[in-house]
Protein backbone atom coordinates (compact mmCIF):
# COMPACT_ATOMS: atom_id res chain seq x y z
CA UNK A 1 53.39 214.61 164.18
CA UNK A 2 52.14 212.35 166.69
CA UNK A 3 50.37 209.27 165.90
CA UNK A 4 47.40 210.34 168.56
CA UNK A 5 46.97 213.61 167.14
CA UNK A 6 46.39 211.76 163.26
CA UNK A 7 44.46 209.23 165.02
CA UNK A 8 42.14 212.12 166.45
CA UNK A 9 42.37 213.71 162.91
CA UNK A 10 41.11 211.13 161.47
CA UNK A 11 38.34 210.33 163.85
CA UNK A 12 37.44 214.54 163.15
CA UNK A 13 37.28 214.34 159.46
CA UNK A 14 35.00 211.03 159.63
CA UNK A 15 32.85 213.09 161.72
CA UNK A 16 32.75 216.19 159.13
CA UNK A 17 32.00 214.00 156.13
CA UNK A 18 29.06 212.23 157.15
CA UNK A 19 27.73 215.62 158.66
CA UNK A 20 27.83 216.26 154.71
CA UNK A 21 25.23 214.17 153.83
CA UNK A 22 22.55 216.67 155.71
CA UNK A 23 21.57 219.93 154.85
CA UNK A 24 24.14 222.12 155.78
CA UNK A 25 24.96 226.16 154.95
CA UNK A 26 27.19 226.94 152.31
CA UNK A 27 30.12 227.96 155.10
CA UNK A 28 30.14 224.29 156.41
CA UNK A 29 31.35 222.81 152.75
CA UNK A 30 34.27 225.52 153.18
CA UNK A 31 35.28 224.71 156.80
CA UNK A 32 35.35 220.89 155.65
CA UNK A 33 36.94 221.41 152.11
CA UNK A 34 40.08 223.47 154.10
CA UNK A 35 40.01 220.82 156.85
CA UNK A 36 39.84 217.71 154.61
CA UNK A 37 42.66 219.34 152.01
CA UNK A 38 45.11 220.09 155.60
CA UNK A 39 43.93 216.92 156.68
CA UNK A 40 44.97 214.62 153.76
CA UNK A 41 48.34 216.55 152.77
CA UNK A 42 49.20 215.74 156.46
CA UNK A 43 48.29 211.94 155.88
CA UNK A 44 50.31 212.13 152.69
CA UNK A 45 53.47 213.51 154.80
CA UNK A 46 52.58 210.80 156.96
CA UNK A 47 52.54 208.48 154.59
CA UNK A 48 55.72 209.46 152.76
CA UNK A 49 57.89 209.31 155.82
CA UNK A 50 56.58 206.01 156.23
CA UNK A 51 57.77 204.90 152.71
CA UNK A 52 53.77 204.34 152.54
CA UNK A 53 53.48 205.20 148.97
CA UNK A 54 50.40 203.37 147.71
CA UNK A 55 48.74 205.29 150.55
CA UNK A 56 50.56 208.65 149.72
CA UNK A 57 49.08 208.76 146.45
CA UNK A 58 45.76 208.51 147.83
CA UNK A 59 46.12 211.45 150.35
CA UNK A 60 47.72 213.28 147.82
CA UNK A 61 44.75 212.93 145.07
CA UNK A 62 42.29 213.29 148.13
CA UNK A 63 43.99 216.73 148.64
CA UNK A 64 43.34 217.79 145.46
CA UNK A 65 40.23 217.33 144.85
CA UNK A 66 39.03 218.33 147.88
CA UNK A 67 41.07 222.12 148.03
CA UNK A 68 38.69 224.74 148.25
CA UNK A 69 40.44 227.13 145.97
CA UNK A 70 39.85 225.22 142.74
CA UNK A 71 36.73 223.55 143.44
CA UNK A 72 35.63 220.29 141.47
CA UNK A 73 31.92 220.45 140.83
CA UNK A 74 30.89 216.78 141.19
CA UNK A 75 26.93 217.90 142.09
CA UNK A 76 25.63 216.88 145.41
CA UNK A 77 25.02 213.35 145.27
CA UNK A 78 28.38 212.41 144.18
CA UNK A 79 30.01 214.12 146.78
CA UNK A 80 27.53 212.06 148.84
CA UNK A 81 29.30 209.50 147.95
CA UNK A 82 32.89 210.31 147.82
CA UNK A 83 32.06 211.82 151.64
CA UNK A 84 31.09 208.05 152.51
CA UNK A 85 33.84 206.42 151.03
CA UNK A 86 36.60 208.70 152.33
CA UNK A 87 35.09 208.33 155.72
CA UNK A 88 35.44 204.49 155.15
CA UNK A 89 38.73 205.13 153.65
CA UNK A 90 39.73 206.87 157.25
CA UNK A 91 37.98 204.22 159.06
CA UNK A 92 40.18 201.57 157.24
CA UNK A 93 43.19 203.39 157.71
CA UNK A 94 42.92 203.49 161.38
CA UNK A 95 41.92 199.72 161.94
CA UNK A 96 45.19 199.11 159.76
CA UNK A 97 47.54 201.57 161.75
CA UNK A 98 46.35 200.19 165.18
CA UNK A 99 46.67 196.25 163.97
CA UNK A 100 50.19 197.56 162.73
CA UNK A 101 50.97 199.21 165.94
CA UNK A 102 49.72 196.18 167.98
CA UNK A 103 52.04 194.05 166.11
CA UNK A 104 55.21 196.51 166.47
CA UNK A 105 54.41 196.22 169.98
């Protein structure tokens, strides 16, 4: 997969999980649970075939918890929170991938 289409990805899912912290319907959780679980076992992938391990591990744990089949009730203000720091954790990964591409270059 091509590094623009993660990068946009990324930028998507940063944009879904801060929409989390308003009040949203029930069907917007769902949309961003399947999105977020795709999202991070891609990122894992990613991450594997980049002998990225620490990272892989992350995405892969991410995935997890975020699948909407088995849900993990955390209540709403914890997943306040894990919805900001995945966002930053996206955030950070993208400011690390472009440094790393600016210094392949």
């Amino acid at each position: 997969m091509s590094n623009q289409v993660l990068f946009y990805f990324k930028i998507g899912l940063i944009i879904l999980f801060l929409a989390c912290l308003l009040h949203m319907p029930y069907g917007y959780f769902q949309l961003v649970r399947s999105l977020g679980m795709l999202g991070f076992a891609l990122f894992a992938y990613e991450s594997y075939k980049n002998n990225k391990i620490e990272w892989m591990i992350f995405w892969i744990a991410s995935s997890i918890v975020i699948n909407p089949i088995i849900k993990v009730a955390l209540g709403r203000i914890i997943w306040n929170i894990v919805d900001i720091i995945w966002a930053g954790v996206l955030l950070y990964s993208l400011v690390i991938s472009k440094s790393e591409s600016k210094s392949n270059d």
